[in-house]
Protein backbone atom coordinates (compact mmCIF):
# COMPACT_ATOMS: atom_id res chain seq x y z
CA UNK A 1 31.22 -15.58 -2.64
CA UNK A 2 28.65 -16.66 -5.76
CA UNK A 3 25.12 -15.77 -5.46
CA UNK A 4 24.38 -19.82 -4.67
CA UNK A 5 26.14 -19.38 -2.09
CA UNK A 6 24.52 -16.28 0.04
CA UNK A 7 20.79 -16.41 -1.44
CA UNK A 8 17.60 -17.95 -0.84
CA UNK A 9 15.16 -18.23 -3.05
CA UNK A 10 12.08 -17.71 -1.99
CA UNK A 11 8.33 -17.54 -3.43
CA UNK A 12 5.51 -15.26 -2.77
CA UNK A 13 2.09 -14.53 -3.93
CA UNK A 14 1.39 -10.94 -4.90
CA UNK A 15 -1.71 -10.01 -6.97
CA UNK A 16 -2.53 -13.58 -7.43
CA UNK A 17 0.68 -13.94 -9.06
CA UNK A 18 3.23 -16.42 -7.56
CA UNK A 19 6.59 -13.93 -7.88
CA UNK A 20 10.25 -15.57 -7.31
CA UNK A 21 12.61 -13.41 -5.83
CA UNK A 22 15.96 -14.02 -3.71
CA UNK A 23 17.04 -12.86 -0.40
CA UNK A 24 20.17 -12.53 1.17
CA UNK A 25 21.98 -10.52 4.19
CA UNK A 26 21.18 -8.84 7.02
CA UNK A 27 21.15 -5.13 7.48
CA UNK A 28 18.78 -2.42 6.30
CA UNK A 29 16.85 -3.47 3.11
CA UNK A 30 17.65 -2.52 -0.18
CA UNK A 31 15.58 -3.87 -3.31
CA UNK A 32 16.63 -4.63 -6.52
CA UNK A 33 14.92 -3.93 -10.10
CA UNK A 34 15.72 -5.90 -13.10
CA UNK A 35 15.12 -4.66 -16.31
CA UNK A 36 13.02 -5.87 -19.62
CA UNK A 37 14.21 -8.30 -22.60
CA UNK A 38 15.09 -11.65 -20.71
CA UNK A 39 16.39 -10.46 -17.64
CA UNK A 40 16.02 -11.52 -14.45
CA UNK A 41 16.99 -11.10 -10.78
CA UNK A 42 19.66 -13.46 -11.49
CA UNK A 43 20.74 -12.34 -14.34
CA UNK A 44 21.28 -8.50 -13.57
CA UNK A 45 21.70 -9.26 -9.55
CA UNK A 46 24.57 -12.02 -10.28
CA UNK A 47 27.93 -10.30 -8.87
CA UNK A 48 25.67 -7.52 -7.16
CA UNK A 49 23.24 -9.49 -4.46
CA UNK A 50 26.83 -11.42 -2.76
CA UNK A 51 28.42 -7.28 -2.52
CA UNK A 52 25.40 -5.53 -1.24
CA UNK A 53 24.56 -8.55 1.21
CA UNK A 54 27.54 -7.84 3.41
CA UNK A 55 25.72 -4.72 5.08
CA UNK A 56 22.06 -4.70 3.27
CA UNK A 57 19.36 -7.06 3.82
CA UNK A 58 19.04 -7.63 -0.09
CA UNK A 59 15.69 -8.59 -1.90
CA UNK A 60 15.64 -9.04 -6.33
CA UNK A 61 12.27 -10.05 -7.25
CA UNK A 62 11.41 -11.77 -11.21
CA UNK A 63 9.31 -8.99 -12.15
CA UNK A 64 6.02 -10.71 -13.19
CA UNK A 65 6.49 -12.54 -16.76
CA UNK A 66 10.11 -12.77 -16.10
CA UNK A 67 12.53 -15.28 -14.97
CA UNK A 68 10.74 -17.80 -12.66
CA UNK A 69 7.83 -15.57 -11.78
CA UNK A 70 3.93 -16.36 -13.35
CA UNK A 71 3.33 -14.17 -16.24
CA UNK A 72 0.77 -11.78 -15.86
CA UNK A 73 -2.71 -11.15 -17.43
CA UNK A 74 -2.90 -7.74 -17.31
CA UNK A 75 -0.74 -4.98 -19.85
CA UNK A 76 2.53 -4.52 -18.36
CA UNK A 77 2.92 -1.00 -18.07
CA UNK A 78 5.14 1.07 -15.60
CA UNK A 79 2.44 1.76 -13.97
CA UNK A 80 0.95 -1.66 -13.45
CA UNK A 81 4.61 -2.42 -12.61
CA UNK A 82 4.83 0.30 -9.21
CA UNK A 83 1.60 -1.10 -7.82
CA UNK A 84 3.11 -4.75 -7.91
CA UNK A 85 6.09 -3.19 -6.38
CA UNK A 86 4.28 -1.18 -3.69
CA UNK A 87 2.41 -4.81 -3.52
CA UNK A 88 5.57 -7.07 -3.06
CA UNK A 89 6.87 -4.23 -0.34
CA UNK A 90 4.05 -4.43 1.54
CA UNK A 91 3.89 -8.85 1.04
CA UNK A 92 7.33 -8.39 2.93
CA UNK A 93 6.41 -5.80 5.67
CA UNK A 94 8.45 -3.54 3.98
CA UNK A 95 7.37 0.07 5.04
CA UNK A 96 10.23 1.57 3.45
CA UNK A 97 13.48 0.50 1.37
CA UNK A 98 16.21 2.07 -1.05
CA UNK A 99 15.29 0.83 -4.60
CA UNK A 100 18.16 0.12 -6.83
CA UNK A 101 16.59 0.07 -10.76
CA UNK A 102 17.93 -0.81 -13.91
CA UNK A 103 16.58 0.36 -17.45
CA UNK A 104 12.41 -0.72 -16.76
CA UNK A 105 13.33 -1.56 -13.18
CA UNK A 106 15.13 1.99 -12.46
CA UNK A 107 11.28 3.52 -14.67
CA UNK A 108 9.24 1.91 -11.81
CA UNK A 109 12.00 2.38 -8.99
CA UNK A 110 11.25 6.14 -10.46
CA UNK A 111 8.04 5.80 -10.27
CA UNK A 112 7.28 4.63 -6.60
CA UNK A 113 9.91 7.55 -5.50
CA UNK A 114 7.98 10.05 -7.15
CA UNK A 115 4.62 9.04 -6.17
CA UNK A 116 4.79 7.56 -2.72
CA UNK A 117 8.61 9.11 -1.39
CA UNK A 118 7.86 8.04 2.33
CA UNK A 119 8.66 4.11 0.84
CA UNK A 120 11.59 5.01 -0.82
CA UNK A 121 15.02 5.83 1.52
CA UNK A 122 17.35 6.04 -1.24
CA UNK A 123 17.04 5.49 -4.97
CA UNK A 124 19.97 4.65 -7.40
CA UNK A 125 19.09 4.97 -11.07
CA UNK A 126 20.93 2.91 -13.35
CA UNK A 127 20.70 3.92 -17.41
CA UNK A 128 16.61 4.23 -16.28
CA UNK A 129 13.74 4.47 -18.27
CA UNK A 130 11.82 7.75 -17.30
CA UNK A 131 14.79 10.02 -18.18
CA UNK A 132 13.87 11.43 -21.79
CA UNK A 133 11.22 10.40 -24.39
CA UNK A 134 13.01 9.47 -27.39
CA UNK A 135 12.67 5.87 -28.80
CA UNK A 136 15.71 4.27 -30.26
CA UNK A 137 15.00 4.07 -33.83
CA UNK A 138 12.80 6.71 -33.81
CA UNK A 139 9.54 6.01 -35.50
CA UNK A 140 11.08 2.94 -37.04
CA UNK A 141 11.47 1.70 -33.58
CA UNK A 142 7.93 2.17 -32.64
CA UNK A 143 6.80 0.24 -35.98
CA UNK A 144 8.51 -2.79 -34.96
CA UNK A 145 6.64 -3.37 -31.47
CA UNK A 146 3.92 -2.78 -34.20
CA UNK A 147 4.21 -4.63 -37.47
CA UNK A 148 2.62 -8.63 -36.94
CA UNK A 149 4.61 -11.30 -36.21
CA UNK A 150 8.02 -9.37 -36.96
CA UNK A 151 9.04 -9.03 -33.17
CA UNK A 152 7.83 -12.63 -32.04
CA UNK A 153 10.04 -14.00 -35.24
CA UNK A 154 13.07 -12.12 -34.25
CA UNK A 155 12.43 -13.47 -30.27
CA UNK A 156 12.19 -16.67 -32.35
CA UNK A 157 15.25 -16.55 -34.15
CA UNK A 158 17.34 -15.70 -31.18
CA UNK A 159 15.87 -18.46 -28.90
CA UNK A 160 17.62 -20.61 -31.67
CA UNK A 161 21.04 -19.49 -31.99
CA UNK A 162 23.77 -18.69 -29.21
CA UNK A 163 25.59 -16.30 -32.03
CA UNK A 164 22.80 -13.79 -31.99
CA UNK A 165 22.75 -13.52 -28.82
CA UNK A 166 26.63 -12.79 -28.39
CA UNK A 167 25.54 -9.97 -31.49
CA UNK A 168 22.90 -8.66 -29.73
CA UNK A 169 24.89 -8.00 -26.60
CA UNK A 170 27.36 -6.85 -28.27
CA UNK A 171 24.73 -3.98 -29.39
CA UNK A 172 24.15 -3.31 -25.88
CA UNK A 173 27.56 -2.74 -24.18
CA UNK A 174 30.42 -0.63 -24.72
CA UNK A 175 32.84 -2.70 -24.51
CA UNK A 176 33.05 -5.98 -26.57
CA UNK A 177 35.16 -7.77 -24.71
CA UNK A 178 32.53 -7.28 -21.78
CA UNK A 179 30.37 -10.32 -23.89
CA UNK A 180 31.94 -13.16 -22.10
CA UNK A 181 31.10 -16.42 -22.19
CA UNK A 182 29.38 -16.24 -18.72
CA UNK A 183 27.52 -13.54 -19.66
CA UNK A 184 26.15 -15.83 -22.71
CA UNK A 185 25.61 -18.60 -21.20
CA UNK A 186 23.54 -16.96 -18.81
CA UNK A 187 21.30 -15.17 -21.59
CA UNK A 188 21.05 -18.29 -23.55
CA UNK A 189 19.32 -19.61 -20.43
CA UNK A 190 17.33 -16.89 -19.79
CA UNK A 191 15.91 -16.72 -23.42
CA UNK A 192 15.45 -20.47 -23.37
CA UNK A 193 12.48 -20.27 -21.23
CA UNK A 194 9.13 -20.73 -22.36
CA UNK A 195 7.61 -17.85 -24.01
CA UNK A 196 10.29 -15.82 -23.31
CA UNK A 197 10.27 -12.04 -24.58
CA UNK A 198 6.52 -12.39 -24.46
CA UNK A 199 5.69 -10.23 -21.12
CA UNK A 200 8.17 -7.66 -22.94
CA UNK A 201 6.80 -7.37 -26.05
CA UNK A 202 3.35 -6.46 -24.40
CA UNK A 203 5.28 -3.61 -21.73
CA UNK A 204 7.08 -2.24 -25.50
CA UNK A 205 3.17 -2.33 -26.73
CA UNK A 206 2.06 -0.59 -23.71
CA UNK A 207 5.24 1.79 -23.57
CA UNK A 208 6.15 2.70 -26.73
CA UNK A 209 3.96 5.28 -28.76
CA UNK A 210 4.14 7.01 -31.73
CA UNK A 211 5.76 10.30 -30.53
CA UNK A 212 7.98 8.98 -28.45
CA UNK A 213 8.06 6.67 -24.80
CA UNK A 214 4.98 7.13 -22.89
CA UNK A 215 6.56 7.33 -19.32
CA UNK A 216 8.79 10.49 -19.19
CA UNK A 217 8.78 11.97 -15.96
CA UNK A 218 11.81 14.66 -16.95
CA UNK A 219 8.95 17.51 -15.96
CA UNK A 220 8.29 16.45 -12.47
CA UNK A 221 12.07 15.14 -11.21
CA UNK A 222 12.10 18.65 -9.51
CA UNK A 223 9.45 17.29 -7.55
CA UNK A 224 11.84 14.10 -6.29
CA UNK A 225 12.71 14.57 -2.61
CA UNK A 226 14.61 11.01 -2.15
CA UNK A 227 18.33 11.11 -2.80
CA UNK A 228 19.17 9.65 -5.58
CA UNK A 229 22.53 8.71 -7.68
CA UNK A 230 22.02 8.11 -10.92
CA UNK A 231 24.88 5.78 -12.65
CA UNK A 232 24.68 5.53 -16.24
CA UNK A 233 27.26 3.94 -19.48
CA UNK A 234 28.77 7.04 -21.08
CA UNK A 235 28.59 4.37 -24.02
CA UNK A 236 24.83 3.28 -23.68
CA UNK A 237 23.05 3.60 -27.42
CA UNK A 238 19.58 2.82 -25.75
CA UNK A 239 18.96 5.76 -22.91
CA UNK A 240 21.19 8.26 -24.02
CA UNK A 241 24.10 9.34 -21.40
CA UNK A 242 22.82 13.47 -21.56
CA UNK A 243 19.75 12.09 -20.12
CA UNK A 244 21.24 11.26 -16.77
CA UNK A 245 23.25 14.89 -16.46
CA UNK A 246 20.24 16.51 -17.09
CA UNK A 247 18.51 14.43 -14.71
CA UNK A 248 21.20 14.99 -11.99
CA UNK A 249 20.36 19.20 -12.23
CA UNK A 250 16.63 18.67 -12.49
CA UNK A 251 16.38 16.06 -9.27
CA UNK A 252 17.42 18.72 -5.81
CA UNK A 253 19.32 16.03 -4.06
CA UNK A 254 21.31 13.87 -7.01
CA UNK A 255 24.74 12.70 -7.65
CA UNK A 256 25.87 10.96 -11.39
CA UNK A 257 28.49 8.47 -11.99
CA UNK A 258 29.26 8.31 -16.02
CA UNK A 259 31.25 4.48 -16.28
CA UNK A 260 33.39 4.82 -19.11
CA UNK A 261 34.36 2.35 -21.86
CA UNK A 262 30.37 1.31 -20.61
CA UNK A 263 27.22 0.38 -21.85
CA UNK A 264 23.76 -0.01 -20.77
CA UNK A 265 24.15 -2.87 -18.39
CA UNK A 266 27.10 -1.39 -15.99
CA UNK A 267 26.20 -4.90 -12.99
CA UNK A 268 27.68 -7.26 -15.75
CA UNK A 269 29.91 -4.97 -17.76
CA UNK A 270 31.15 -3.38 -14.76
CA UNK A 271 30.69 -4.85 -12.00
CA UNK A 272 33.72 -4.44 -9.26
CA UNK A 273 33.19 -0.73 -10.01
CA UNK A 274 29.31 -0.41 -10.03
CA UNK A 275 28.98 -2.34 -6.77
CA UNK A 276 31.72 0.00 -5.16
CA UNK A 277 29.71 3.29 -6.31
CA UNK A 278 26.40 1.85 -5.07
CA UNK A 279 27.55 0.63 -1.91
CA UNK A 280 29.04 3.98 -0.76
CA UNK A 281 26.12 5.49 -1.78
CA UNK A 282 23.10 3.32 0.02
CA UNK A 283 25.86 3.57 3.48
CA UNK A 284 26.25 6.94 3.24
């Protein structure tokens, strides 16, 4: 079934901030965590949320600033991010849930695990932020969430053209053939919306320092009591695939899927076989 057809969309007001998010199924609740650029519940959650929602009660908020949700005020950091989340939880009467995070999303998912554990049942970890504290690019990377104007014009520049968008997927995933025209179309639309890009550019501001990503936790995952599976692109050039083995020793009660032929965005580029891995996971 498509996501139209199993989800509501529903509105709620957390932090003064009116947050879209979608619901669907009936069982014991998972959440899911989009991650930064464009994205969006919908556009991360697409072929996921109809899976999961056969046996989980399913919730994918916008993150603030993203897809139909208000944009914030304050700086968008990871940890501005787990206090909305620990808000939103508690706006649904949500004592506890398994988190399911992607790149920023599976960084806060991280987060919340590590700092309140008695909320979190299960967390799956999907090519996360958190993991390591290299920037791709290096320093170059940190000079352009720096230089003026050089990140809006490029945000600019893709707003305008369909064919750098296909490109920059096609920097993202393993496979090229993965780039469909779904997949585009569904970018395209996501990067059409007002002042889109502009919530990230502030979290890259916030996250992003000159010797390397501000939130690495890779000291305290011993610390992690929740179970956790962490499922990660052996192809990904943004959070590097040793990241996740080493996470999987470091963190006492982990498991790690590598998806080959994969890049950093396994729900679209693999989807039958990312769904499959989670699901057996969160029912175990």
């Amino acid at each position: 079934m498509s996501l139209n057809e199993v989800a509501d969309e529903r509105t709620v007001e957390v932090g003064g901030l009116r947050v879209r998010y979608l619901v669907a199924g009936d069982g014991s609740p998972v959440v899911l965590l989009h991650g930064g650029g464009v994205d969006s519940a919908t556009l991360s959650w697409r072929r996921t949320i109809p899976a999961l929602a056969e046996r989980f009660t399913v919730y994918a908020p916008d993150w603030p600033g993203y897809g139909d949700s208000e944009f914030p005020e304050a700086e968008p950091s990871v940890a501005w991010y787990a206090e909305f989340l620990e808000a939103f939880l508690d706006r649904l009467e949500l004592q506890e849930a398994s988190l399911v995070g992607i790149s920023m999303g599976g960084g806060v998912a991280l987060s919340v695990a590590l700092d309140r554990p008695e909320r979190v049942t299960r967390l799956v970890l999907v090519d996360s932020l958190g993991l390591g504290g290299a920037v791709p690019g290096g320093y170059l990377g940190y000079l352009f969430t720096r230089l003026p104007y050089v990140s809006e014009v490029t945000w600019a520049l893709l707003r305008r053209s369909r064919r750098l968008w296909a490109l920059s997927l096609r920097g993202i995933v393993g496979d090229p053939e993965a780039v469909t025209p779904d997949l585009v179309d569904d970018v395209v639309r996501a990067g059409s919306r007002p002042d889109a890009g502009r919530t990230f550019r502030a979290f890259q501001r916030a996250e992003v320092g000159p010797a390397g990503l501000r939130t690495n936790v890779v000291d305290r995952l011993p610390e992690l009591r929740v179970p956790t599976l962490l499922v990660h692109g052996e192809a990904d050039p943004l959070v590097p695939v040793e990241w996740a083995v080493r996470a999987g020793v470091l963190v006492p009660d982990a498991e790690v899927r590598i998806l080959p032929n994969c890049g950093h965005w396994p729900p679209r580029e693999r989807p039958e076989r990312f769904v499959g891995l989670v699901e057996a996971y969160l029912a175990e």
